[in-house]
ModelCIF file with pLDDT and N, C-alpha, C, O atoms, coordinates in Angstrom:
data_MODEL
#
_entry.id   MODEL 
#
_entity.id                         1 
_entity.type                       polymer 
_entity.pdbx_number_of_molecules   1 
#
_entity_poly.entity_id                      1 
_entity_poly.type                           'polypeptide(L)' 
_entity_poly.nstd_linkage                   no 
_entity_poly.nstd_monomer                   no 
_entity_poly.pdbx_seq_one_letter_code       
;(UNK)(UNK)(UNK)(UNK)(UNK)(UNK)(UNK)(UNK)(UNK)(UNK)(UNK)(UNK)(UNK)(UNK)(UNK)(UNK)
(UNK)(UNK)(UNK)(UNK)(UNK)(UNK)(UNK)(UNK)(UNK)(UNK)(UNK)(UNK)(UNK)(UNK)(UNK)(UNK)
(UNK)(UNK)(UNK)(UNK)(UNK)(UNK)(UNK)(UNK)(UNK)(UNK)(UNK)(UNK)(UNK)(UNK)(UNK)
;
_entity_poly.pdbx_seq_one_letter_code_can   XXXXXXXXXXXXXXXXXXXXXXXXXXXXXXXXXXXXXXXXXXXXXXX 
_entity_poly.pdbx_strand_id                 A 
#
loop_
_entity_poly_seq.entity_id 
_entity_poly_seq.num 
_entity_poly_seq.mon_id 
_entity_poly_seq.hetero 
1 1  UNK n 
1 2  UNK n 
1 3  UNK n 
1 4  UNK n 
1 5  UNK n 
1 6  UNK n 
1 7  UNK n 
1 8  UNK n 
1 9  UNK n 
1 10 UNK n 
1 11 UNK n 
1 12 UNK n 
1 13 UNK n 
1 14 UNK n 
1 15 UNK n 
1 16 UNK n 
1 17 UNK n 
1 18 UNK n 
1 19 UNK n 
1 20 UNK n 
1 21 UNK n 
1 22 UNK n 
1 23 UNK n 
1 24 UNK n 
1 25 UNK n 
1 26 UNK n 
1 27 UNK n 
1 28 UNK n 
1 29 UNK n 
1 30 UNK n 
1 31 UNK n 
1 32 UNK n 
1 33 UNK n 
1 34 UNK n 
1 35 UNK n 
1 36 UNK n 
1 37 UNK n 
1 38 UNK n 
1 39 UNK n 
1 40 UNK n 
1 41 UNK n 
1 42 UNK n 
1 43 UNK n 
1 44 UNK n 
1 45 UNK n 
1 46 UNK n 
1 47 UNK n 
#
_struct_asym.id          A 
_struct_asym.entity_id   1 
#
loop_
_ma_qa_metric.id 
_ma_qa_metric.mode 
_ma_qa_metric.name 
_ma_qa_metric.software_group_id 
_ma_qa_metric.type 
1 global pLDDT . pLDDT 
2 local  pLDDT . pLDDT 
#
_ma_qa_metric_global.metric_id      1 
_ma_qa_metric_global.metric_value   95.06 
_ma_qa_metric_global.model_id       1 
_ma_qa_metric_global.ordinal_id     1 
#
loop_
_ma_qa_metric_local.label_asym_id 
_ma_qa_metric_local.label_comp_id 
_ma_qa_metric_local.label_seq_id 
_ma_qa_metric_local.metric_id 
_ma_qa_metric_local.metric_value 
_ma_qa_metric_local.model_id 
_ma_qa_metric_local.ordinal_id 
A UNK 1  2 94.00 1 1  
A UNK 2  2 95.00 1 2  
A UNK 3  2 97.00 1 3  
A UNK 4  2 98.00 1 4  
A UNK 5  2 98.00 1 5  
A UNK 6  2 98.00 1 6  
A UNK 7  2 98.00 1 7  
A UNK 8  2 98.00 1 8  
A UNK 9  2 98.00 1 9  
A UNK 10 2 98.00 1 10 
A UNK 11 2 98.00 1 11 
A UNK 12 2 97.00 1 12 
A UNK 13 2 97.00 1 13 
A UNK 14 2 97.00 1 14 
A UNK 15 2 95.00 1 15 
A UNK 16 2 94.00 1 16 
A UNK 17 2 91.00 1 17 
A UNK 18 2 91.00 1 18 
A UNK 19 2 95.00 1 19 
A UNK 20 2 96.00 1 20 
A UNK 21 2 98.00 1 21 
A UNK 22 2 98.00 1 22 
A UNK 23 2 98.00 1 23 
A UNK 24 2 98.00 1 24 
A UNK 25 2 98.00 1 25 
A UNK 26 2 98.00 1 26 
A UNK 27 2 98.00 1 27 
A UNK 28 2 98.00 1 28 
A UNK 29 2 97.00 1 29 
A UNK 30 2 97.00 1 30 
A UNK 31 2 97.00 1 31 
A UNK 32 2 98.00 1 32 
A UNK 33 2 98.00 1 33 
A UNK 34 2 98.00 1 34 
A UNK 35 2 98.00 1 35 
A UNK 36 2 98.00 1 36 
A UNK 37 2 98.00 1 37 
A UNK 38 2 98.00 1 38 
A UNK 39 2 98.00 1 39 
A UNK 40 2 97.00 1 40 
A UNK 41 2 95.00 1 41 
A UNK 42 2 90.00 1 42 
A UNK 43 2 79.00 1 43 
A UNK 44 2 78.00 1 44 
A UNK 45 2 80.00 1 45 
A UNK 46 2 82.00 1 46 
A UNK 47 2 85.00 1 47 
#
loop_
_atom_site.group_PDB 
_atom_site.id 
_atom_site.type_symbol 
_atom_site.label_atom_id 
_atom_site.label_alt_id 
_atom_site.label_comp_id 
_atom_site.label_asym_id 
_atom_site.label_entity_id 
_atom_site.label_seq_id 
_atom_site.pdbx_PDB_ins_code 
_atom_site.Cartn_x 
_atom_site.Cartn_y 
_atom_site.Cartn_z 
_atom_site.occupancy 
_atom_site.B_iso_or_equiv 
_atom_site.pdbx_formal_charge 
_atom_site.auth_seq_id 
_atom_site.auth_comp_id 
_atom_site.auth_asym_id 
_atom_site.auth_atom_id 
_atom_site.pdbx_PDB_model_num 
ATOM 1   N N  . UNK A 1 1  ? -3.943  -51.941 139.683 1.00 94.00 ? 1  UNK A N  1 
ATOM 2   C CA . UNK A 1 1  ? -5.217  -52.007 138.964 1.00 94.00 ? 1  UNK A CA 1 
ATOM 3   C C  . UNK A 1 1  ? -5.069  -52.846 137.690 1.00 94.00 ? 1  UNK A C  1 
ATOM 4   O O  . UNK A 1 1  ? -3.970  -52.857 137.134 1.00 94.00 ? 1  UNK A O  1 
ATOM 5   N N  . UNK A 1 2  ? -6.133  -53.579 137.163 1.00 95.00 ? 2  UNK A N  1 
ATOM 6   C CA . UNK A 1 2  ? -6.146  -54.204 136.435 1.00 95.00 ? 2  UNK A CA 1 
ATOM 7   C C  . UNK A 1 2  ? -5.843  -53.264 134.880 1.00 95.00 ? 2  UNK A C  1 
ATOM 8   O O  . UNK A 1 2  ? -6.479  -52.212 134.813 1.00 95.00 ? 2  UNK A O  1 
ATOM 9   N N  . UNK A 1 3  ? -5.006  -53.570 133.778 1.00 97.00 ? 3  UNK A N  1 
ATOM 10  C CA . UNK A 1 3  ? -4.882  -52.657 132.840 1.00 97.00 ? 3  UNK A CA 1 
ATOM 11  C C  . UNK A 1 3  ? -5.592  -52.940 131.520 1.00 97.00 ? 3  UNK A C  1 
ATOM 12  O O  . UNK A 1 3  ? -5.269  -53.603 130.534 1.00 97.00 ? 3  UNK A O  1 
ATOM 13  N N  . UNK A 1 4  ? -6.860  -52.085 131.884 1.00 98.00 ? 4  UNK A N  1 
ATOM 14  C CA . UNK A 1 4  ? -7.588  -52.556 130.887 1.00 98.00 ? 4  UNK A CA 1 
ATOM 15  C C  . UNK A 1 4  ? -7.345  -51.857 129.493 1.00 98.00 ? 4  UNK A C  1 
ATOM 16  O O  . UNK A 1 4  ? -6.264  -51.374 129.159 1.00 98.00 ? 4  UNK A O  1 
ATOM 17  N N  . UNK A 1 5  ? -8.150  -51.864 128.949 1.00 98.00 ? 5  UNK A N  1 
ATOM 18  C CA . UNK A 1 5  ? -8.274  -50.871 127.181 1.00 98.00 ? 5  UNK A CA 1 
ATOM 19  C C  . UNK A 1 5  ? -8.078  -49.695 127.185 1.00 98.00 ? 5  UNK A C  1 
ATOM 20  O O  . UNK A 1 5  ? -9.047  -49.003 127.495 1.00 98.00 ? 5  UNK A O  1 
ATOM 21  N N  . UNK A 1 6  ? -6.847  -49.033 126.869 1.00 98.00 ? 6  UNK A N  1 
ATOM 22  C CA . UNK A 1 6  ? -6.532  -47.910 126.967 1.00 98.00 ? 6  UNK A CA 1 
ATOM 23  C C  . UNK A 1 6  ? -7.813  -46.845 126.074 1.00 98.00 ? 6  UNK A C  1 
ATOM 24  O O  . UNK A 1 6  ? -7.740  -45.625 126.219 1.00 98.00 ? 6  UNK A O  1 
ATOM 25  N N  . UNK A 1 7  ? -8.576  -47.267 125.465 1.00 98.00 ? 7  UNK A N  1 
ATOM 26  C CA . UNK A 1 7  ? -9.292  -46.771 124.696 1.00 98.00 ? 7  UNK A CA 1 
ATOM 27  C C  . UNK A 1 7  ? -8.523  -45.459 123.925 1.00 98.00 ? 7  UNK A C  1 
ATOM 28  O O  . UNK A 1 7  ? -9.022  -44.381 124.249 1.00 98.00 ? 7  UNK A O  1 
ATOM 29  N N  . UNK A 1 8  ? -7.668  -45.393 123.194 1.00 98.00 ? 8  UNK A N  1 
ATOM 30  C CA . UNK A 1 8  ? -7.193  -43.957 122.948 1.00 98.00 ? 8  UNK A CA 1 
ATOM 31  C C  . UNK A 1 8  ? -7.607  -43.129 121.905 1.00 98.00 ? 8  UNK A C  1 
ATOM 32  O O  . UNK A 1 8  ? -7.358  -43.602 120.796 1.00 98.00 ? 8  UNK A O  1 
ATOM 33  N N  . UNK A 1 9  ? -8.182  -41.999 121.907 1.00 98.00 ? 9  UNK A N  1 
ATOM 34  C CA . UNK A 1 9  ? -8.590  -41.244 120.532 1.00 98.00 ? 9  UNK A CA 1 
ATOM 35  C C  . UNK A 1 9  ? -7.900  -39.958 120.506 1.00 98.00 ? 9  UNK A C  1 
ATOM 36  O O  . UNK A 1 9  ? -7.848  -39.189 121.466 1.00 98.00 ? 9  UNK A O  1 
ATOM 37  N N  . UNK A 1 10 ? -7.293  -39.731 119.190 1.00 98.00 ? 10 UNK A N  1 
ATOM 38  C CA . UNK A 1 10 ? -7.186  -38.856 118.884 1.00 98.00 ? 10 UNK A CA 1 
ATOM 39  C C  . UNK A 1 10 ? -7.749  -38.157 118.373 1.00 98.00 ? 10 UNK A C  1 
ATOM 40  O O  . UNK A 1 10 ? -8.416  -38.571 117.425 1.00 98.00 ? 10 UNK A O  1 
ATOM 41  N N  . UNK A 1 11 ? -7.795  -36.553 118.755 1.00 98.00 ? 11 UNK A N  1 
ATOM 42  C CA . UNK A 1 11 ? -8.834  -35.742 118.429 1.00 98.00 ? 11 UNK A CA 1 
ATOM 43  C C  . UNK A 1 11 ? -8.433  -34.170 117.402 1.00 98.00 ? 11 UNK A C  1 
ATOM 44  O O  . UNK A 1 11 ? -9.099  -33.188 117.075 1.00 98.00 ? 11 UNK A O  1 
ATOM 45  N N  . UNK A 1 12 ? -7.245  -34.537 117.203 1.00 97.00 ? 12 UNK A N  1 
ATOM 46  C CA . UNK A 1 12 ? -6.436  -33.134 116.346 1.00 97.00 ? 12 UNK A CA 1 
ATOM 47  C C  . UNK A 1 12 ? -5.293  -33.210 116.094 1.00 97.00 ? 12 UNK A C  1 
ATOM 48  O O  . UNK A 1 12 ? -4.868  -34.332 116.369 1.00 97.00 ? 12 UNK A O  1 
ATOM 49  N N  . UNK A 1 13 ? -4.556  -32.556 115.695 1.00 97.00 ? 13 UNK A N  1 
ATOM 50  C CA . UNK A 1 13 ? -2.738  -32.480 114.809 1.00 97.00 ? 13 UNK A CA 1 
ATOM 51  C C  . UNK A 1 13 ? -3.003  -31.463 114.782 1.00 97.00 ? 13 UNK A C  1 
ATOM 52  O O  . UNK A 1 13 ? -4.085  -30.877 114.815 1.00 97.00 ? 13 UNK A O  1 
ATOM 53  N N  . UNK A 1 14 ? -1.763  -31.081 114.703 1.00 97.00 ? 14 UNK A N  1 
ATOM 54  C CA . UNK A 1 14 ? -1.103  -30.222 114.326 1.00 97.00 ? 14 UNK A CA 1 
ATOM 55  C C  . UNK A 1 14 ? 0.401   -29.707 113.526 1.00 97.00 ? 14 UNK A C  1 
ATOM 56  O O  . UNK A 1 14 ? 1.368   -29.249 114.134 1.00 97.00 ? 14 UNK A O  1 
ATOM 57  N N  . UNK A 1 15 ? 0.330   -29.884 112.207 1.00 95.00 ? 15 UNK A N  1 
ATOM 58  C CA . UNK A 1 15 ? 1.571   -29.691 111.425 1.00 95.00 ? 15 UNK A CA 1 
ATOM 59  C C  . UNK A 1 15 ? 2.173   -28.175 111.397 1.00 95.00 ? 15 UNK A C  1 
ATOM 60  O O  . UNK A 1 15 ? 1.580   -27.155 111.046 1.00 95.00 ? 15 UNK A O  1 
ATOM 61  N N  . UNK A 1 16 ? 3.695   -28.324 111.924 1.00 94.00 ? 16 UNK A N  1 
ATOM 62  C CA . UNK A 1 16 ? 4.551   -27.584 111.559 1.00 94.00 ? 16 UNK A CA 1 
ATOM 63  C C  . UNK A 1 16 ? 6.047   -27.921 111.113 1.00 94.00 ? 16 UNK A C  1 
ATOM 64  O O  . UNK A 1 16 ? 6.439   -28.999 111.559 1.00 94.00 ? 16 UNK A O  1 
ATOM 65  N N  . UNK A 1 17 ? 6.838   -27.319 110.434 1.00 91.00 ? 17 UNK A N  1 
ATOM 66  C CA . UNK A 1 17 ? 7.372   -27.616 109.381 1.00 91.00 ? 17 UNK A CA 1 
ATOM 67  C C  . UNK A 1 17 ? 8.665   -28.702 110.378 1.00 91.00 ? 17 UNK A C  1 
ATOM 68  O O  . UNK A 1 17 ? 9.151   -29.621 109.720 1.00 91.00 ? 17 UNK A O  1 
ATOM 69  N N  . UNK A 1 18 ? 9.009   -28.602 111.428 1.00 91.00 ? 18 UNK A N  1 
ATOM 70  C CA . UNK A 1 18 ? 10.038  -29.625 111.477 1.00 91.00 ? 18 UNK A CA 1 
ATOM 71  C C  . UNK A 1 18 ? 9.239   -30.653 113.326 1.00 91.00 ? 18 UNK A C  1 
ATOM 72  O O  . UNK A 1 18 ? 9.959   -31.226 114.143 1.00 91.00 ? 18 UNK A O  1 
ATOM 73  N N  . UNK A 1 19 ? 7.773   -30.541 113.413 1.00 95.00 ? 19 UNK A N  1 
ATOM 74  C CA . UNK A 1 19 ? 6.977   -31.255 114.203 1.00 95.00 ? 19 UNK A CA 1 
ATOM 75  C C  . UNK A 1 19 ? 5.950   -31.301 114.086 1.00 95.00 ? 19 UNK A C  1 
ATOM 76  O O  . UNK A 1 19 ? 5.434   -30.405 113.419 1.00 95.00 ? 19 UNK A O  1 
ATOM 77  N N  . UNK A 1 20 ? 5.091   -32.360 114.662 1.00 96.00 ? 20 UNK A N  1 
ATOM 78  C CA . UNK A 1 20 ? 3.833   -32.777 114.321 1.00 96.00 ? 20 UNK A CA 1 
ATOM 79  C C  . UNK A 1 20 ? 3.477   -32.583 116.118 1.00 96.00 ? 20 UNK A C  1 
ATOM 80  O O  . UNK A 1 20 ? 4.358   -32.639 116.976 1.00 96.00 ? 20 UNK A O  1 
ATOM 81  N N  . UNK A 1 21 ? 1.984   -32.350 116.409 1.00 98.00 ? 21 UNK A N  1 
ATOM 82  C CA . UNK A 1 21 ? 1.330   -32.723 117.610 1.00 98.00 ? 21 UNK A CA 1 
ATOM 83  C C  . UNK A 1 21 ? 0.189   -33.322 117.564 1.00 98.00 ? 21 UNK A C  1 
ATOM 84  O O  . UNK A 1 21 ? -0.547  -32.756 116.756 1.00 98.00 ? 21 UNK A O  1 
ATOM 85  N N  . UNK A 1 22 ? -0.234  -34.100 118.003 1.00 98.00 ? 22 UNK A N  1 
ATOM 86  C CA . UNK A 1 22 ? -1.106  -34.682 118.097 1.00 98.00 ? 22 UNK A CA 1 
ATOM 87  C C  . UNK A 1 22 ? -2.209  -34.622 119.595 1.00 98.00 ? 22 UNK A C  1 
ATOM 88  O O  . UNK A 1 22 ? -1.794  -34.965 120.701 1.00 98.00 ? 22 UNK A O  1 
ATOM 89  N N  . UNK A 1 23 ? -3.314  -34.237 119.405 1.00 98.00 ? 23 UNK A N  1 
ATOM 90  C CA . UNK A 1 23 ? -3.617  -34.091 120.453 1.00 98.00 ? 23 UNK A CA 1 
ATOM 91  C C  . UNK A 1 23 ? -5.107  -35.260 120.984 1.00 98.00 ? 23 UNK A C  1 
ATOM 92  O O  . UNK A 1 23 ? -6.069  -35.515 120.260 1.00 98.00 ? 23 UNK A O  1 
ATOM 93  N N  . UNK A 1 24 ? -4.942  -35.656 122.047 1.00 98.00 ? 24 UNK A N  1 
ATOM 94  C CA . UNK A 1 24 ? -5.215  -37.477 122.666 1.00 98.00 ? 24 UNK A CA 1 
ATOM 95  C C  . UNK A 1 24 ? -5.693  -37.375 123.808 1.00 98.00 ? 24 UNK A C  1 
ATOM 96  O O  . UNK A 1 24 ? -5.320  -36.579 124.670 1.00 98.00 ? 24 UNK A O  1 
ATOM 97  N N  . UNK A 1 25 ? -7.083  -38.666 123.950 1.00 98.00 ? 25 UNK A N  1 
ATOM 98  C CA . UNK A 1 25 ? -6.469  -38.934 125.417 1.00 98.00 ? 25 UNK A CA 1 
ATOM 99  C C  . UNK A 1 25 ? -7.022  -40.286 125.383 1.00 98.00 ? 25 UNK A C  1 
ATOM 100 O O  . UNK A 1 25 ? -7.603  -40.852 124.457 1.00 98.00 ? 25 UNK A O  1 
ATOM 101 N N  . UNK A 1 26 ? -6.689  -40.776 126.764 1.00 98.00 ? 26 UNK A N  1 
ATOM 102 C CA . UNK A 1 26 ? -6.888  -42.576 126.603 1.00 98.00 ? 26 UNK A CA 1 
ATOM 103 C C  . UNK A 1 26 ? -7.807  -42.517 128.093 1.00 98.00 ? 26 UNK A C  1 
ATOM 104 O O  . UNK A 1 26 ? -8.488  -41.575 128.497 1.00 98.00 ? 26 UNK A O  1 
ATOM 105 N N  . UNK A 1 27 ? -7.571  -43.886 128.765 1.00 98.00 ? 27 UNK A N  1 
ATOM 106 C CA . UNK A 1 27 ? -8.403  -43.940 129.541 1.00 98.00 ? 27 UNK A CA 1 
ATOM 107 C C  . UNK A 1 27 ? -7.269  -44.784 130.707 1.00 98.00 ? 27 UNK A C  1 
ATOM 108 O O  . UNK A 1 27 ? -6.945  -45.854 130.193 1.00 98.00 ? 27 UNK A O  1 
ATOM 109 N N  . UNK A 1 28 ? -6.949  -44.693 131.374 1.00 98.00 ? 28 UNK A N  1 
ATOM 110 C CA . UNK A 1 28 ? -5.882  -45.278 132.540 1.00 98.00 ? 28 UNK A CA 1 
ATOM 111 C C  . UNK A 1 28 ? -6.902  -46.337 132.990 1.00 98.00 ? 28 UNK A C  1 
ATOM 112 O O  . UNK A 1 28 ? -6.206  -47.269 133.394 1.00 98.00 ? 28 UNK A O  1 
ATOM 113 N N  . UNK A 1 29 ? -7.808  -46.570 133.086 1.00 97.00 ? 29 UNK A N  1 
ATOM 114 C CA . UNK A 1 29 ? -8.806  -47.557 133.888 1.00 97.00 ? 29 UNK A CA 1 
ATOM 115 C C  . UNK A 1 29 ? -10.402 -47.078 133.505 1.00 97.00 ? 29 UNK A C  1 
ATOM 116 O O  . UNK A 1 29 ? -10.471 -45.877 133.766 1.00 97.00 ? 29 UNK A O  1 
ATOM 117 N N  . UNK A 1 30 ? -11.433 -47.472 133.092 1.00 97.00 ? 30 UNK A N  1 
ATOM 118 C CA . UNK A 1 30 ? -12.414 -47.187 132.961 1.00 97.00 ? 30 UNK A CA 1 
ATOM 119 C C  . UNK A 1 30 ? -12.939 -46.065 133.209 1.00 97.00 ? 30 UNK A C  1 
ATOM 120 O O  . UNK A 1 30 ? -13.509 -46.174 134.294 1.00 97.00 ? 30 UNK A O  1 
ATOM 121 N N  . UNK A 1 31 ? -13.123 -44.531 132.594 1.00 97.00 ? 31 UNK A N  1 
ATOM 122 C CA . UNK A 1 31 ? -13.651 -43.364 133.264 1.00 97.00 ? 31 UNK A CA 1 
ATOM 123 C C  . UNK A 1 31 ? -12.737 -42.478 133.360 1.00 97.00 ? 31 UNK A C  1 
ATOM 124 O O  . UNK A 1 31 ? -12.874 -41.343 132.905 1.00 97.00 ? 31 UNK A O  1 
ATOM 125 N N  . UNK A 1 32 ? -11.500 -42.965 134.076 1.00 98.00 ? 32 UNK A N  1 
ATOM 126 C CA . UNK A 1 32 ? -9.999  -42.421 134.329 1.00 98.00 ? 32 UNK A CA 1 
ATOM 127 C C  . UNK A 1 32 ? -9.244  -41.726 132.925 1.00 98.00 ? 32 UNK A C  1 
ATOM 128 O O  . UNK A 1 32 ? -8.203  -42.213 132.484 1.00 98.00 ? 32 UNK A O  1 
ATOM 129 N N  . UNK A 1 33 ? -9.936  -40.471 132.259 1.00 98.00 ? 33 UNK A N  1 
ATOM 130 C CA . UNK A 1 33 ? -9.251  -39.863 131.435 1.00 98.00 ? 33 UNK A CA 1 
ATOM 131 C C  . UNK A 1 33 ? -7.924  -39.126 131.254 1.00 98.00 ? 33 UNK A C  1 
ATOM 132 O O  . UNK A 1 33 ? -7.976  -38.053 131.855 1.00 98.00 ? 33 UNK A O  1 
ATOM 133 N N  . UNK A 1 34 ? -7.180  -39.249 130.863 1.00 98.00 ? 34 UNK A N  1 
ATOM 134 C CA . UNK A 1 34 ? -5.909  -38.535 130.407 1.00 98.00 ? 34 UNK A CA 1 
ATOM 135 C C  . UNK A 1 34 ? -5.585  -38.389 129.367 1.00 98.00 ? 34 UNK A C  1 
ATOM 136 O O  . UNK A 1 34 ? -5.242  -39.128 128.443 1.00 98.00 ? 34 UNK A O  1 
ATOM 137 N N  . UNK A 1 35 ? -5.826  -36.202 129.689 1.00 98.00 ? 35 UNK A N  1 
ATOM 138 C CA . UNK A 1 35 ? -5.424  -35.614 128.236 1.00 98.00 ? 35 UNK A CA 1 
ATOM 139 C C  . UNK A 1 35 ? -3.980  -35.541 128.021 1.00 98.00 ? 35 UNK A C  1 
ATOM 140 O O  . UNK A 1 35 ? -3.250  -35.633 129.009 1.00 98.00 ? 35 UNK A O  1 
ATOM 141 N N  . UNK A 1 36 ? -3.488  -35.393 126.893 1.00 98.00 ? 36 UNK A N  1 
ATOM 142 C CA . UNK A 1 36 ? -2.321  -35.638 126.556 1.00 98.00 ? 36 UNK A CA 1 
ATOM 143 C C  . UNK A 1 36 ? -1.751  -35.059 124.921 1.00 98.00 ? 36 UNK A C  1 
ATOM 144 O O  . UNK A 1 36 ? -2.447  -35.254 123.925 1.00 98.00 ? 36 UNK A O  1 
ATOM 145 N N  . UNK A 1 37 ? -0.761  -34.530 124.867 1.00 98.00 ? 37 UNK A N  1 
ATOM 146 C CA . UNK A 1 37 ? -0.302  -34.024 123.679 1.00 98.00 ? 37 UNK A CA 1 
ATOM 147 C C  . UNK A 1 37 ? 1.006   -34.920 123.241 1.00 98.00 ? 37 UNK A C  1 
ATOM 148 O O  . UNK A 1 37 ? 2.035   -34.893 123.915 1.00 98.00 ? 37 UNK A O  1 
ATOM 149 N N  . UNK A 1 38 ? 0.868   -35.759 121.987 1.00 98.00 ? 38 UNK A N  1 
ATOM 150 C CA . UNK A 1 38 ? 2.120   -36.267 121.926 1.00 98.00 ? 38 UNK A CA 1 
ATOM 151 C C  . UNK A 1 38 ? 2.944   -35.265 120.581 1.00 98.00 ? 38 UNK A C  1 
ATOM 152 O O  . UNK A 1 38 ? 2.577   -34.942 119.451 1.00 98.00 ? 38 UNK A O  1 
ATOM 153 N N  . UNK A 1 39 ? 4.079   -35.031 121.306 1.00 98.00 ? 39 UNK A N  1 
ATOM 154 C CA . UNK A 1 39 ? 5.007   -34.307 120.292 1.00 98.00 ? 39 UNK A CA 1 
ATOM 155 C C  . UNK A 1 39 ? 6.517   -35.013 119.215 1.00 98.00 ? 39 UNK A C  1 
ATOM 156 O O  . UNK A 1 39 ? 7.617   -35.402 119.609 1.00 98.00 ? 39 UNK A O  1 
ATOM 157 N N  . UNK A 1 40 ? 5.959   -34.944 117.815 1.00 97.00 ? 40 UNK A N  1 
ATOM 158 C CA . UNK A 1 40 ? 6.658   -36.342 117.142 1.00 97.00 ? 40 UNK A CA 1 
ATOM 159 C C  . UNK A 1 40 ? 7.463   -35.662 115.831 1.00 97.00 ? 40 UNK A C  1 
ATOM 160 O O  . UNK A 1 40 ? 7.036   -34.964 114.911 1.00 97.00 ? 40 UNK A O  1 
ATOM 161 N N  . UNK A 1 41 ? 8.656   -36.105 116.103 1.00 95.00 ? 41 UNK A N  1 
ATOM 162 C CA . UNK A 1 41 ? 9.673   -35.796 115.083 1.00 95.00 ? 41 UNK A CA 1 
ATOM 163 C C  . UNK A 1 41 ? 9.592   -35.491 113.560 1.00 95.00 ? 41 UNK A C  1 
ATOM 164 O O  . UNK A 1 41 ? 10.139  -36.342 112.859 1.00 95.00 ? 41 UNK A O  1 
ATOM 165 N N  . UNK A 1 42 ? 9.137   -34.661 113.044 1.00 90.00 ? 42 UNK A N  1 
ATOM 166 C CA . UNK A 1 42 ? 9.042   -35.076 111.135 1.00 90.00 ? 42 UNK A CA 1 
ATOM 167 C C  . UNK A 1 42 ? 10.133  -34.613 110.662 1.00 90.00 ? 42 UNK A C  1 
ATOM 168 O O  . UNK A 1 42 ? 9.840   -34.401 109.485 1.00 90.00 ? 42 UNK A O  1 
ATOM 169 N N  . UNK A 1 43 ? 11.559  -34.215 110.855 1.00 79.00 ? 43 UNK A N  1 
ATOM 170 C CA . UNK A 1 43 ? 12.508  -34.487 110.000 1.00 79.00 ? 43 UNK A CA 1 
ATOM 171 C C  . UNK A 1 43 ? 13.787  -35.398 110.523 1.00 79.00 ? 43 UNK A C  1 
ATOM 172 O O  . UNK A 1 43 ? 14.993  -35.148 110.499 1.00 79.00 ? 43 UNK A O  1 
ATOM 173 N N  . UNK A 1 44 ? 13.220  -36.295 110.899 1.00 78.00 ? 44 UNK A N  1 
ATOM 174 C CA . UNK A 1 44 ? 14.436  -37.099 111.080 1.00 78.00 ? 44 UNK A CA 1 
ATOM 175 C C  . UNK A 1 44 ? 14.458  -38.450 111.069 1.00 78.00 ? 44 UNK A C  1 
ATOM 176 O O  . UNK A 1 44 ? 15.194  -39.261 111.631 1.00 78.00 ? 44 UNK A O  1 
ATOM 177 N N  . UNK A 1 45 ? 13.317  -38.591 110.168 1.00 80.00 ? 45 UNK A N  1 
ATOM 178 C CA . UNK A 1 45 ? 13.176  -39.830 109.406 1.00 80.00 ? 45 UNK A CA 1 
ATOM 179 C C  . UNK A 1 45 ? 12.027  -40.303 110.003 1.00 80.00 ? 45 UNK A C  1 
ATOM 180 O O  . UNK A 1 45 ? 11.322  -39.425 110.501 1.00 80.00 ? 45 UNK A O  1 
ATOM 181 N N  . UNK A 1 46 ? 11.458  -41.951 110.140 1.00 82.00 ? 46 UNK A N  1 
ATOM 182 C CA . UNK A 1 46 ? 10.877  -42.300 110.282 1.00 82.00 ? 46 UNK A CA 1 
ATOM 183 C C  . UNK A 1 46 ? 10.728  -43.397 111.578 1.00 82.00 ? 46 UNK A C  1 
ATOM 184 O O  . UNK A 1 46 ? 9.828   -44.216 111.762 1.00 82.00 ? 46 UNK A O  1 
ATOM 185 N N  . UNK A 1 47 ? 11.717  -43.171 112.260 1.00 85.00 ? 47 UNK A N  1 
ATOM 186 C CA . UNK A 1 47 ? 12.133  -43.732 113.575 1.00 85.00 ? 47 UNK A CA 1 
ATOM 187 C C  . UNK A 1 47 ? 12.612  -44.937 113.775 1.00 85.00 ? 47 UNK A C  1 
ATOM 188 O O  . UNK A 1 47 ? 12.925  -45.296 114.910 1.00 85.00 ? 47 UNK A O  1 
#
C-alpha cells in the first residue's frame, strides 16, 4: 500500500517518576486507525 500521512495525534501522558506514556494513534493508510501507547525512558538521559 501506498504510505501515506501517518496523521499521528497524541491524546494523553502520563508521568511517573522513572517513565513517561504517551497515549496515540496514527493512521496506517487512510481510515486505518492504530491505537497505541508509546512507553519512554525519563531517567536515562535524553537518548
Amino acid at each position: 500500500p501506498r504510505r501515506t500521512d501517518l496523521n499521528p495525534v497524541i491524546t494523553g501522558t502520563i508521568e511517573r517518576d522513572d517513565f513517561r506514556v504517551e497515549k496515540l494513534h496514527f493512521q496506517s493508510r487512510p481510515g486505518l486507525y492504530v491505537t497505541a501507547n508509546l512507553y519512554l525512558p525519563s531517567k536515562q538521559g535524553e537518548g
